[in-house]
C-alpha atoms as a PDB file:
ATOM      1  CA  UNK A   1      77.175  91.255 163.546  1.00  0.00           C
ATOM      2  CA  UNK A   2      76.963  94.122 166.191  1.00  0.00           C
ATOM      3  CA  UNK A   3      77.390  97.458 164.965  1.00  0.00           C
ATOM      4  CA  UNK A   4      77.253 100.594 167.876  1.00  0.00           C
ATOM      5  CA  UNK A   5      77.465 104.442 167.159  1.00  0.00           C
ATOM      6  CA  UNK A   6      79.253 105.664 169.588  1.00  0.00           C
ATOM      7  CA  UNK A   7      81.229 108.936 169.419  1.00  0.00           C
ATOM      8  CA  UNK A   8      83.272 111.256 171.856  1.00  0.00           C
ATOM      9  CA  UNK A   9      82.749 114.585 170.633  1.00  0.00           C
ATOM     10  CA  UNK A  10      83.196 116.000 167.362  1.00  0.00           C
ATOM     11  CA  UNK A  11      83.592 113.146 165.146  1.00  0.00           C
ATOM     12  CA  UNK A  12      86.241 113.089 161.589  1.00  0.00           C
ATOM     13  CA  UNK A  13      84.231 111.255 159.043  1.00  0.00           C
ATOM     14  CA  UNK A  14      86.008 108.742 156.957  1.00  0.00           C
ATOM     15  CA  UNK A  15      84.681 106.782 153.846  1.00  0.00           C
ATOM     16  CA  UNK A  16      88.306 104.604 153.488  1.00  0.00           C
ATOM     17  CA  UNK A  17      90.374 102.692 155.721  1.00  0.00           C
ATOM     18  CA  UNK A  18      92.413 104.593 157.627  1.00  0.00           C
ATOM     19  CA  UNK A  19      95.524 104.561 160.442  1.00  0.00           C
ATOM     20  CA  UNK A  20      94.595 107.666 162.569  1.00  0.00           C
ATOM     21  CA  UNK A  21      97.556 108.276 164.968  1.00  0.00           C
ATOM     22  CA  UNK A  22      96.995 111.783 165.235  1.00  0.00           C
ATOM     23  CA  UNK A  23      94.020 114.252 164.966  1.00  0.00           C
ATOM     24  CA  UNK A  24      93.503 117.673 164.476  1.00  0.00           C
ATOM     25  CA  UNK A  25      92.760 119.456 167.552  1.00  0.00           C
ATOM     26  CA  UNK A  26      89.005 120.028 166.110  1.00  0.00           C
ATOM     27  CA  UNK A  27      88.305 116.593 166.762  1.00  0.00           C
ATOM     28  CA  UNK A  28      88.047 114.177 169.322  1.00  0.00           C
ATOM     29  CA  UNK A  29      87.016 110.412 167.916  1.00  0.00           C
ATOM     30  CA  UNK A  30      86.680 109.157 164.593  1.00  0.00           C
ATOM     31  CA  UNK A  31      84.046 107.612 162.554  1.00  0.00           C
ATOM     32  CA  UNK A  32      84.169 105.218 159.654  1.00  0.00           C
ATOM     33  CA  UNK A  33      81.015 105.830 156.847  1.00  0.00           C
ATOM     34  CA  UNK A  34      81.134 103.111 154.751  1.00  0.00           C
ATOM     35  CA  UNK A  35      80.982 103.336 151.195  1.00  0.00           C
ATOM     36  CA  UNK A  36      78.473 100.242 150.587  1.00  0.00           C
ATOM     37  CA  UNK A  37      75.923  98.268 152.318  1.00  0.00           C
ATOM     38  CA  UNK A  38      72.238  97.315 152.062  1.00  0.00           C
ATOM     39  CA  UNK A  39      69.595  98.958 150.186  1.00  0.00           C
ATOM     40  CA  UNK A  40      67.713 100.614 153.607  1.00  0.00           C
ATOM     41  CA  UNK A  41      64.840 102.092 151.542  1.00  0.00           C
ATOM     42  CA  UNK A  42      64.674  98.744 148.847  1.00  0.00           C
ATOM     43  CA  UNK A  43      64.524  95.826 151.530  1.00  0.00           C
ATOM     44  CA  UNK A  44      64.056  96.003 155.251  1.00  0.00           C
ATOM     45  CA  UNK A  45      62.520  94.176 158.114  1.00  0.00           C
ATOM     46  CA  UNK A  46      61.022  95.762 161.011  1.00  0.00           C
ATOM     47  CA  UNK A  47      60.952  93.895 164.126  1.00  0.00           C
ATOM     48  CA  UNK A  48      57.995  93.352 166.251  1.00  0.00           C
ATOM     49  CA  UNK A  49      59.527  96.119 168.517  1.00  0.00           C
ATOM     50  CA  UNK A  50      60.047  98.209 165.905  1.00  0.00           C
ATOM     51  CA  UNK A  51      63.677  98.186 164.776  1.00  0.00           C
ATOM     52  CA  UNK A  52      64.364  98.347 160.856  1.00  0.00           C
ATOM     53  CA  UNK A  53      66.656  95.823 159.403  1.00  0.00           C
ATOM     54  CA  UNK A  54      68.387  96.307 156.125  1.00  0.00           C
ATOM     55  CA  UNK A  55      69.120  93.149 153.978  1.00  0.00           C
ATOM     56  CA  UNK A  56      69.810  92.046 150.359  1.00  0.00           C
ATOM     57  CA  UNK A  57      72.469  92.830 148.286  1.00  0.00           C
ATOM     58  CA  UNK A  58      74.947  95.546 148.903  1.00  0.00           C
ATOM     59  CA  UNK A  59      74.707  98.851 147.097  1.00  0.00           C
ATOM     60  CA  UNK A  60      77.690 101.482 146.386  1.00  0.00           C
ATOM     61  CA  UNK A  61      75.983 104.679 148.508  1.00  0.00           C
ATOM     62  CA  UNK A  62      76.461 107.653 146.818  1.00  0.00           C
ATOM     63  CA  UNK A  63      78.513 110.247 148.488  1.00  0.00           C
ATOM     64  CA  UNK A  64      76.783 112.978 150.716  1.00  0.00           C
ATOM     65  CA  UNK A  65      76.564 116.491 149.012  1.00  0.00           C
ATOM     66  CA  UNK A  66      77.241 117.765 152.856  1.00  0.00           C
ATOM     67  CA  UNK A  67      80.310 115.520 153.022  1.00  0.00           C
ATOM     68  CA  UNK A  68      83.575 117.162 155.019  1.00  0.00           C
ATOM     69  CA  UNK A  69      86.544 117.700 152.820  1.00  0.00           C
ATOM     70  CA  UNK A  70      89.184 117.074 155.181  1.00  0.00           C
END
């Protein structure tokens, strides 16, 4: 699996699936946080060039005390 971060200006954060037909006028893209994945600080690999891999079981991540609202 390929996963990119790509965003066109200020992004609307969303932890569940969502149809987005329209968006407020304060945002331009939207980007989906999931809500569970790999353990990043339990198990990783790093690559010989340096890029860290997450692996193992997934984890529920908690939710950010910074997290928009909206």
């Amino acid at each position: 699996m390929l996963v990119a971060e790509v965003a066109l200006g200020r992004s609307k954060k969303l932890r569940e699936a969502t149809y987005v037909e329209n968006l407020a006028e304060e945002f331009q893209s939207v980007q989906g946080c999931g809500a569970a994945g790999p353990d990043f600080k339990a198990r990783r690999i790093v690559t010989p060039k340096g890029f860290s891999l997450a692996h193992g079981p997934a984890i529920k991540y908690p939710v950010p005390a910074d997290w928009e609202a909206k």
